[in-house]
Every structure is written in C-alpha cells, then in structure tokens.
C-alpha atoms as a PDB file:
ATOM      1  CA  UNK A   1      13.446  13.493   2.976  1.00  0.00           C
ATOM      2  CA  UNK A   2      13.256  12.052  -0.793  1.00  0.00           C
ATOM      3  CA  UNK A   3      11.196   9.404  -1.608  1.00  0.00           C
ATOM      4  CA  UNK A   4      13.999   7.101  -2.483  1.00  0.00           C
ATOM      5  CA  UNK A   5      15.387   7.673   1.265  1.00  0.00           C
ATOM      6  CA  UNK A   6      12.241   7.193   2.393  1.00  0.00           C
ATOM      7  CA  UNK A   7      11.824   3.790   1.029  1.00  0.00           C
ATOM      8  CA  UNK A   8      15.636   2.440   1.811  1.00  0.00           C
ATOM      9  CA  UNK A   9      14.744   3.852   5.517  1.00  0.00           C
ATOM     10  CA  UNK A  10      11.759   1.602   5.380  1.00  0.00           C
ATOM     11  CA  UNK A  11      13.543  -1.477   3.383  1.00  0.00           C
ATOM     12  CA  UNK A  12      16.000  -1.017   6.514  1.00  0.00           C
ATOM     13  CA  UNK A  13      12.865  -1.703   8.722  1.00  0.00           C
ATOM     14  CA  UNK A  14      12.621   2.338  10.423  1.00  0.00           C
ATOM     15  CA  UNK A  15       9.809   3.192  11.466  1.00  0.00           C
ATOM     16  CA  UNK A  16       9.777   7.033  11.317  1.00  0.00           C
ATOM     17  CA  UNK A  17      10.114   6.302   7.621  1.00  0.00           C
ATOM     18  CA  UNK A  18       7.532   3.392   7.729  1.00  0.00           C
ATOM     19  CA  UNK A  19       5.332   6.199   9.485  1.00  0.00           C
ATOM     20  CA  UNK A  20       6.109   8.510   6.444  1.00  0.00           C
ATOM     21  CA  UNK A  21       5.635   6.229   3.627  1.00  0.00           C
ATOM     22  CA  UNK A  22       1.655   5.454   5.399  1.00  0.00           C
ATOM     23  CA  UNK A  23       0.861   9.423   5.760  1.00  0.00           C
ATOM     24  CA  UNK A  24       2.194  10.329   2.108  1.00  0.00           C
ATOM     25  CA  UNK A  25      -0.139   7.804   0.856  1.00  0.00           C
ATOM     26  CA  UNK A  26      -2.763   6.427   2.731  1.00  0.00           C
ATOM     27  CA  UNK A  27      -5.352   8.943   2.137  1.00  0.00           C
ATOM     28  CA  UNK A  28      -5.012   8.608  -1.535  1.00  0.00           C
ATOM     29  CA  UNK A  29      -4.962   5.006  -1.588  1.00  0.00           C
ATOM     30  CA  UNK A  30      -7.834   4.642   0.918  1.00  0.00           C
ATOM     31  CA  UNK A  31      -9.697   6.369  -2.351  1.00  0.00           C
ATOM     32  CA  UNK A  32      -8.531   3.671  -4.372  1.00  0.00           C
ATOM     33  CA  UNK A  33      -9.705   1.168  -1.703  1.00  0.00           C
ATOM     34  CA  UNK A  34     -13.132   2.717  -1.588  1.00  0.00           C
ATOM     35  CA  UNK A  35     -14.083   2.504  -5.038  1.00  0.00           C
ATOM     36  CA  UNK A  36     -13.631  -1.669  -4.359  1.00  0.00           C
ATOM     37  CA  UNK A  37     -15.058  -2.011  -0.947  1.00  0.00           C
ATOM     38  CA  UNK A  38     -18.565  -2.230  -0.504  1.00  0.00           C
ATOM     39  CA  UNK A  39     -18.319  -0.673   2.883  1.00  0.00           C
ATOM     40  CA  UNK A  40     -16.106   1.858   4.469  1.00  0.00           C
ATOM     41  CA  UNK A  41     -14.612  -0.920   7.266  1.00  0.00           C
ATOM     42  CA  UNK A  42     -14.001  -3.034   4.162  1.00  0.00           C
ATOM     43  CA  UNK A  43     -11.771  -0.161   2.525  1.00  0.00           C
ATOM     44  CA  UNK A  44     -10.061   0.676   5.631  1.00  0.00           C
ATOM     45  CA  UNK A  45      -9.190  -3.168   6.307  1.00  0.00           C
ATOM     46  CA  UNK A  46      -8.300  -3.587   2.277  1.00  0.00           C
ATOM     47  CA  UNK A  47      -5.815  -0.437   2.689  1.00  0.00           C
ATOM     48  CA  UNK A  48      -4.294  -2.187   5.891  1.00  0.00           C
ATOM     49  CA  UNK A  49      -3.190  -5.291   4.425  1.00  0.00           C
ATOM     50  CA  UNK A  50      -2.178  -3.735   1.422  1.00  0.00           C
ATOM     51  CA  UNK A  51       0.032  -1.751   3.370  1.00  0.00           C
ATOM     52  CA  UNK A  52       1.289  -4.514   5.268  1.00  0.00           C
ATOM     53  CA  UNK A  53       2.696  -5.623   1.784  1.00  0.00           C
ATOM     54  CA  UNK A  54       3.773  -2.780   0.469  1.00  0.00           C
ATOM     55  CA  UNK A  55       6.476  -2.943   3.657  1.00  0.00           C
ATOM     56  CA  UNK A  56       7.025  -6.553   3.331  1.00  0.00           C
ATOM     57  CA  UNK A  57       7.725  -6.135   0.032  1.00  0.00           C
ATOM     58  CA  UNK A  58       9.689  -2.887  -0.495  1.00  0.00           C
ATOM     59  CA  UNK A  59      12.895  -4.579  -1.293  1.00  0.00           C
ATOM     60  CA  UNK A  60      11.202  -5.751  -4.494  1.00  0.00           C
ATOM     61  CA  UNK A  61      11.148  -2.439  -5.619  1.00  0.00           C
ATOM     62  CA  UNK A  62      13.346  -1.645  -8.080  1.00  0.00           C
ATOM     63  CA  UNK A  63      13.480   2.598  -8.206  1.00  0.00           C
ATOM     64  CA  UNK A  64      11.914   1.983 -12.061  1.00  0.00           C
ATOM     65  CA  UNK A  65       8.752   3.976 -12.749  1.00  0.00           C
ATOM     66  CA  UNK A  66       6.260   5.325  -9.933  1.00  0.00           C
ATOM     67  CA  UNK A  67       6.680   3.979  -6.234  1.00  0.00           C
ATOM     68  CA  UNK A  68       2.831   5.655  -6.071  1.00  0.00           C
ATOM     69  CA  UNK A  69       2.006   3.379  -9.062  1.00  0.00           C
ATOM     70  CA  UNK A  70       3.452   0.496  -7.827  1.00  0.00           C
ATOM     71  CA  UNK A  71       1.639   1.139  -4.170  1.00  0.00           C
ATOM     72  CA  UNK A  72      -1.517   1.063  -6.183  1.00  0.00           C
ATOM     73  CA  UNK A  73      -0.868  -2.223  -7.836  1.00  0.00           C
ATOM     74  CA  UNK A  74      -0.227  -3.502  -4.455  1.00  0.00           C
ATOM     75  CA  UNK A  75      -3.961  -2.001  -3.255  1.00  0.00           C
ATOM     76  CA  UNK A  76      -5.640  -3.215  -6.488  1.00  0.00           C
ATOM     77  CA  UNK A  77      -4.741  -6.795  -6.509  1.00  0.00           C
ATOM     78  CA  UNK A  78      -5.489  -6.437  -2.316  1.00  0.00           C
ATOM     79  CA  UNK A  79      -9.001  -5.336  -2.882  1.00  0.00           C
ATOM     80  CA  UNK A  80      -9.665  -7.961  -5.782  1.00  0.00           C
ATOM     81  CA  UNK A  81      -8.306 -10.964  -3.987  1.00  0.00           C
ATOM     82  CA  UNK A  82     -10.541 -10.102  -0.989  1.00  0.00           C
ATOM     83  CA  UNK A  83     -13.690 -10.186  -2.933  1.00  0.00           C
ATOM     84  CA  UNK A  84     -11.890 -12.949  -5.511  1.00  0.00           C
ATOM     85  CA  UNK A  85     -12.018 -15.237  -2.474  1.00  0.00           C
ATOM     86  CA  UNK A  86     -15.072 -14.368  -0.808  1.00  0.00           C
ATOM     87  CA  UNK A  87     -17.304 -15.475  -4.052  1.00  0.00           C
ATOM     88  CA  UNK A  88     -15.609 -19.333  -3.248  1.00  0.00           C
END
C-alpha cells in the first residue's frame, strides 16, 4: 500500500491503515521523542499524544512535501508544549 493510500485510509477513519501509519513510524519518532523526554515513560507518553494528532489531524495534510516531516513537526511541538507547560 502507498503512503498516500495509507493516509486517505486513515483520513477515512480505518484502522488497518491507522495500524500502518503507527508501525511505519513510531519507532523512528519515539527517537525523536527521546531526545526531549527526560525519561523513557515521558517519550513513550509524548509519542502517544502526538500520534493521537497526527490522526486527528490527517485531513490537514495537504500531499505537499514529507508526510514523515510533517509527523515530526507534529512530535516536536508535542514534546515542547509538554515541558512548555510544565515550567508554569
């Protein structure tokens, strides 16, 4: 399956494709979460609600550039506003 199907499948709320779109990346993007977190369960619980946006916001994605790239955005701005809001 190509990415692009991939992410209509999951814009159309599947979740063999949902389950797809989490194993292609997760690993890497767990990475990205790790070099944030100060703890692994802070990673793992950064890369969950990043993911839960990434899905609640496919339909935002416009097929321009990297959907990888635009994952990572998504788990960036996740792990900063986490630690953002727990200096308040």
């Amino acid at each position: 399956m190509t990415e692009e199907e991939l992410i209509r499948g999951c814009i159309r709320e599947e979740a063999s494709c949902q389950k797809e779109v989490f194993n292609r990346y997760a690993s890497r993007m767990l990475g990205v979460c790790n070099r944030y977190a100060r703890n692994t369960a802070d990673a793992e619980d950064i890369l969950q609600e990043a993911f839960i946006k990434v899905f609640n916001k496919l339909g935002q994605f416009k097929f321009e550039g990297s959907f990888e790239g635009w994952i990572r955005k998504i788990v960036v701005n996740t792990a900063l506003k986490k630690y953002t809001l727990l200096r308040y």
